[in-house]
N, C-alpha and C. Protein backbone atom coordinates (compact mmCIF):
# COMPACT_ATOMS: atom_id res chain seq x y z
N UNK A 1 11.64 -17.40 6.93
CA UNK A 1 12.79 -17.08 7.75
C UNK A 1 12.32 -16.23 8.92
N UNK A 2 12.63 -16.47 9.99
CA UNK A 2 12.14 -16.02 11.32
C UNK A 2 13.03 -14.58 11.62
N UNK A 3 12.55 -13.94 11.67
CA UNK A 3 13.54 -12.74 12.13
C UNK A 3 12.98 -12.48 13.82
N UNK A 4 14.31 -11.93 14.35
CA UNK A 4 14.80 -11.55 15.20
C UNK A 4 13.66 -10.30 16.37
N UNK A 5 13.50 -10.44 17.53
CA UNK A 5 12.45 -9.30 17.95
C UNK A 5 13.28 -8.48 18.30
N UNK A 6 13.43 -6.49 17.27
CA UNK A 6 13.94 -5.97 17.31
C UNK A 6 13.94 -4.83 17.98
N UNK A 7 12.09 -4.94 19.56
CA UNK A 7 12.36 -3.98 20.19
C UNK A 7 13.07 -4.35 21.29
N UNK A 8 13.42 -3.23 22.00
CA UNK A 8 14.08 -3.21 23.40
C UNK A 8 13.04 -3.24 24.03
N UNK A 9 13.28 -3.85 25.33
CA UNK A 9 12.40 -4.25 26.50
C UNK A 9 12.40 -2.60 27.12
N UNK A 10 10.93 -2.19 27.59
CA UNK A 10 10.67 -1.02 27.68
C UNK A 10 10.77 0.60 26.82
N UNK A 11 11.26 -0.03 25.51
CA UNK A 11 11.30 0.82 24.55
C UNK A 11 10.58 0.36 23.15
N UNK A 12 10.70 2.16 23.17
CA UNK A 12 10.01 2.07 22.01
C UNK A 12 10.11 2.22 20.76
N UNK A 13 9.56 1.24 19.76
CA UNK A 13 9.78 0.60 18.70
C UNK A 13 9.22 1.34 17.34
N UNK A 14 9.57 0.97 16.16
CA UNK A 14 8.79 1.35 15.31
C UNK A 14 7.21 0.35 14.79
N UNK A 15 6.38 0.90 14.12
CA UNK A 15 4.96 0.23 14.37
C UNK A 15 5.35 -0.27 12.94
N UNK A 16 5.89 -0.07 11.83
CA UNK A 16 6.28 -1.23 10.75
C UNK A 16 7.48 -0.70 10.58
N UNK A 17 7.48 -1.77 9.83
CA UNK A 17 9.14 -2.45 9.32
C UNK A 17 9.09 -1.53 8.10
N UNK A 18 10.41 -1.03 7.76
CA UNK A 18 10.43 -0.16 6.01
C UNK A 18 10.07 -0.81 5.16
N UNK A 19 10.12 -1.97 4.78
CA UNK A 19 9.50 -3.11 3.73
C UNK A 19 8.12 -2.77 3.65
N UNK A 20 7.58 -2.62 5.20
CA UNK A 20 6.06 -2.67 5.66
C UNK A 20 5.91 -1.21 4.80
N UNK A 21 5.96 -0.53 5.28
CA UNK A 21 5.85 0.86 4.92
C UNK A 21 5.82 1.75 3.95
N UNK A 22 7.16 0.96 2.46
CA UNK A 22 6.97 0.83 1.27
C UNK A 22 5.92 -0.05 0.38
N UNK A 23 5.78 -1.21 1.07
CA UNK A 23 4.62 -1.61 0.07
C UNK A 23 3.67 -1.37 0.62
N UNK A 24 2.82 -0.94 1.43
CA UNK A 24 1.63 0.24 2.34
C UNK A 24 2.00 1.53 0.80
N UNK A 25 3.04 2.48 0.63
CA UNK A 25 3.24 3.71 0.37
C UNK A 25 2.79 3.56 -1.57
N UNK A 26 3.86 2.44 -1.88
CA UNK A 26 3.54 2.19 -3.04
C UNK A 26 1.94 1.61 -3.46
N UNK A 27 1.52 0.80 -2.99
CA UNK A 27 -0.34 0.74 -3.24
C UNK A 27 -0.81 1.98 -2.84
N UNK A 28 -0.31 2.60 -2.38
CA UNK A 28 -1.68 3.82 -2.14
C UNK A 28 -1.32 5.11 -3.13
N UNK A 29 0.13 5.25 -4.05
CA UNK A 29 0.39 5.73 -4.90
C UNK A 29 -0.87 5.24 -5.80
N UNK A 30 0.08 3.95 -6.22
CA UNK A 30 -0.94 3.06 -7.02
C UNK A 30 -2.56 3.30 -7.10
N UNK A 31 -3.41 3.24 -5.82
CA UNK A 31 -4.95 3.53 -5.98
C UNK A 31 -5.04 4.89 -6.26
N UNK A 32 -4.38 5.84 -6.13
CA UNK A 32 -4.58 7.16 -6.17
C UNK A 32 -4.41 7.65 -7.82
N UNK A 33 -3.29 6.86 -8.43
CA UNK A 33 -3.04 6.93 -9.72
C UNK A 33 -4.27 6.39 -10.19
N UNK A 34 -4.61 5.11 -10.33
CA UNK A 34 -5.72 4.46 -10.36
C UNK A 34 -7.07 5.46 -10.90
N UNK A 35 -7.43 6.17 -9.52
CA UNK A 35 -8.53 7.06 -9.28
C UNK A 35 -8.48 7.46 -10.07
N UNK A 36 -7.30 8.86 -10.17
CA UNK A 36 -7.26 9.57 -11.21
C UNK A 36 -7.15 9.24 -12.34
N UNK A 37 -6.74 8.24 -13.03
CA UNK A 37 -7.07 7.82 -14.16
C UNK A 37 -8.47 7.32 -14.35
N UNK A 38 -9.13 6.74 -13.63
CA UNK A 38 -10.33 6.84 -13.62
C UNK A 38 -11.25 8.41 -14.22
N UNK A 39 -10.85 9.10 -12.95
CA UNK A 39 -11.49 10.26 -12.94
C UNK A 39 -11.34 10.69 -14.82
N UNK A 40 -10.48 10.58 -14.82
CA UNK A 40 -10.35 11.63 -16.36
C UNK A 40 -10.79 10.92 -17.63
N UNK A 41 -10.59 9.82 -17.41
CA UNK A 41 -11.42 8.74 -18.72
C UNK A 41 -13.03 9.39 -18.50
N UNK A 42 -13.43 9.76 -17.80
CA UNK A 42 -14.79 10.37 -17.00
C UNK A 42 -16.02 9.54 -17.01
N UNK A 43 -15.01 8.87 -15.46
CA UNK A 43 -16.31 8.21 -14.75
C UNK A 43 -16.31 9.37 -13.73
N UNK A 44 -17.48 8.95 -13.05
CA UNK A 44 -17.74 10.52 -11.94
C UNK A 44 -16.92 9.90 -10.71
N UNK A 45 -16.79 10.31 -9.53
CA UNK A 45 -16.02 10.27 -8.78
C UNK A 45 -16.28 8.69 -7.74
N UNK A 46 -17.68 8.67 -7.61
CA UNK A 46 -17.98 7.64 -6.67
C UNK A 46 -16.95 6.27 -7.41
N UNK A 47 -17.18 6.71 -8.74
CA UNK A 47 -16.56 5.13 -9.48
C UNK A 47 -15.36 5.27 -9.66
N UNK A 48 -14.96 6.25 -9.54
CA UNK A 48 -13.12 6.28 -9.54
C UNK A 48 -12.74 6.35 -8.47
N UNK A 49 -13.19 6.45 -7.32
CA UNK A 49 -12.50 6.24 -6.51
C UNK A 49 -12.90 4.50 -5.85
N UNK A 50 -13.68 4.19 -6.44
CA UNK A 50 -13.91 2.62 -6.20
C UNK A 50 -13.50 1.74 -7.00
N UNK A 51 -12.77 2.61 -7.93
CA UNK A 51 -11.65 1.98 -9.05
C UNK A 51 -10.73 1.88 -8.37
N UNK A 52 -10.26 3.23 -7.78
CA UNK A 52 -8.99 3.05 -7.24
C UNK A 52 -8.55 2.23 -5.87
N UNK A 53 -10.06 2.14 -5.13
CA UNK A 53 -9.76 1.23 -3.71
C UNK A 53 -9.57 -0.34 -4.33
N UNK A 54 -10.36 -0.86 -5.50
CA UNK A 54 -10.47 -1.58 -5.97
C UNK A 54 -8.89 -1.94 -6.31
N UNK A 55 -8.11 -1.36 -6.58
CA UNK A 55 -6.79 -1.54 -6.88
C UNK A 55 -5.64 -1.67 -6.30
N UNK A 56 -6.09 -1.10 -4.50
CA UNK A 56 -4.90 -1.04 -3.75
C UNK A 56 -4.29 -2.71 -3.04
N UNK A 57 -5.81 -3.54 -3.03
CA UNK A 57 -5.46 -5.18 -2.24
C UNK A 57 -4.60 -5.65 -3.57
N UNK A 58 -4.90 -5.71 -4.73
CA UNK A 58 -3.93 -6.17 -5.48
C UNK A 58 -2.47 -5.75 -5.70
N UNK A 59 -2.77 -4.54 -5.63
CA UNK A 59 -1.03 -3.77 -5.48
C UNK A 59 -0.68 -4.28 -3.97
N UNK A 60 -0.64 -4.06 -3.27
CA UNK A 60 -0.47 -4.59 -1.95
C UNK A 60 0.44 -6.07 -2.16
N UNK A 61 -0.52 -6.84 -2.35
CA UNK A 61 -0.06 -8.68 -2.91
C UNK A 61 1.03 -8.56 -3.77
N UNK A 62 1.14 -7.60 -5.10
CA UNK A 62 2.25 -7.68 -6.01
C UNK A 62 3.32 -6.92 -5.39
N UNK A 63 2.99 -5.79 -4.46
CA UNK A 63 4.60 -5.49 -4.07
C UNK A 63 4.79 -6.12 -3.15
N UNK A 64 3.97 -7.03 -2.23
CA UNK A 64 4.87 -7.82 -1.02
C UNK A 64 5.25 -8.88 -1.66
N UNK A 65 5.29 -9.43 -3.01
CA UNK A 65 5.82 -10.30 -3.66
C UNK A 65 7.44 -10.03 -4.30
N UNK A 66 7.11 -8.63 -4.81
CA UNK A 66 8.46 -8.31 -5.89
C UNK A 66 9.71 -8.04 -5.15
N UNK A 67 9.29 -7.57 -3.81
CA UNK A 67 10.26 -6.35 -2.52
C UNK A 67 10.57 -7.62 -2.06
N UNK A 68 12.09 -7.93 -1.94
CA UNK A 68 12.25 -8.98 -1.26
C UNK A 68 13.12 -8.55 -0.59
């Protein structure tokens, strides 16, 4: 479905959409939870936090799926 261009000519706009912005907000909850669960099972940090980047493209895909 095509939506509508919702800036004004010479004004200025927002850079995402709230949809955009929530599933951006929610994956990066997500990798951060991630991490830290990482972290405390105790892997050292390099690997929890490459747990947790590891986790944000998939969260990403599942909430631009569920958020409709």
């Amino acid at each position: 479905m095509a939506q509508a261009n919702r800036r004004r000519p010479g004004g200025d706009g927002p850079l995402l959409s709230q949809r955009t912005a929530i599933v951006f907000l929610l994956a990066a909850l997500t990798g951060i939870g991630a991490t830290v669960l990482a972290a405390l099972a105790g892997n050292v940090w390099p690997v929890a936090v490459s747990v947790g980047g590891g986790v944000v493209a998939p969260a990403v895909l599942f909430f631009h799926q569920i958020i409709d």
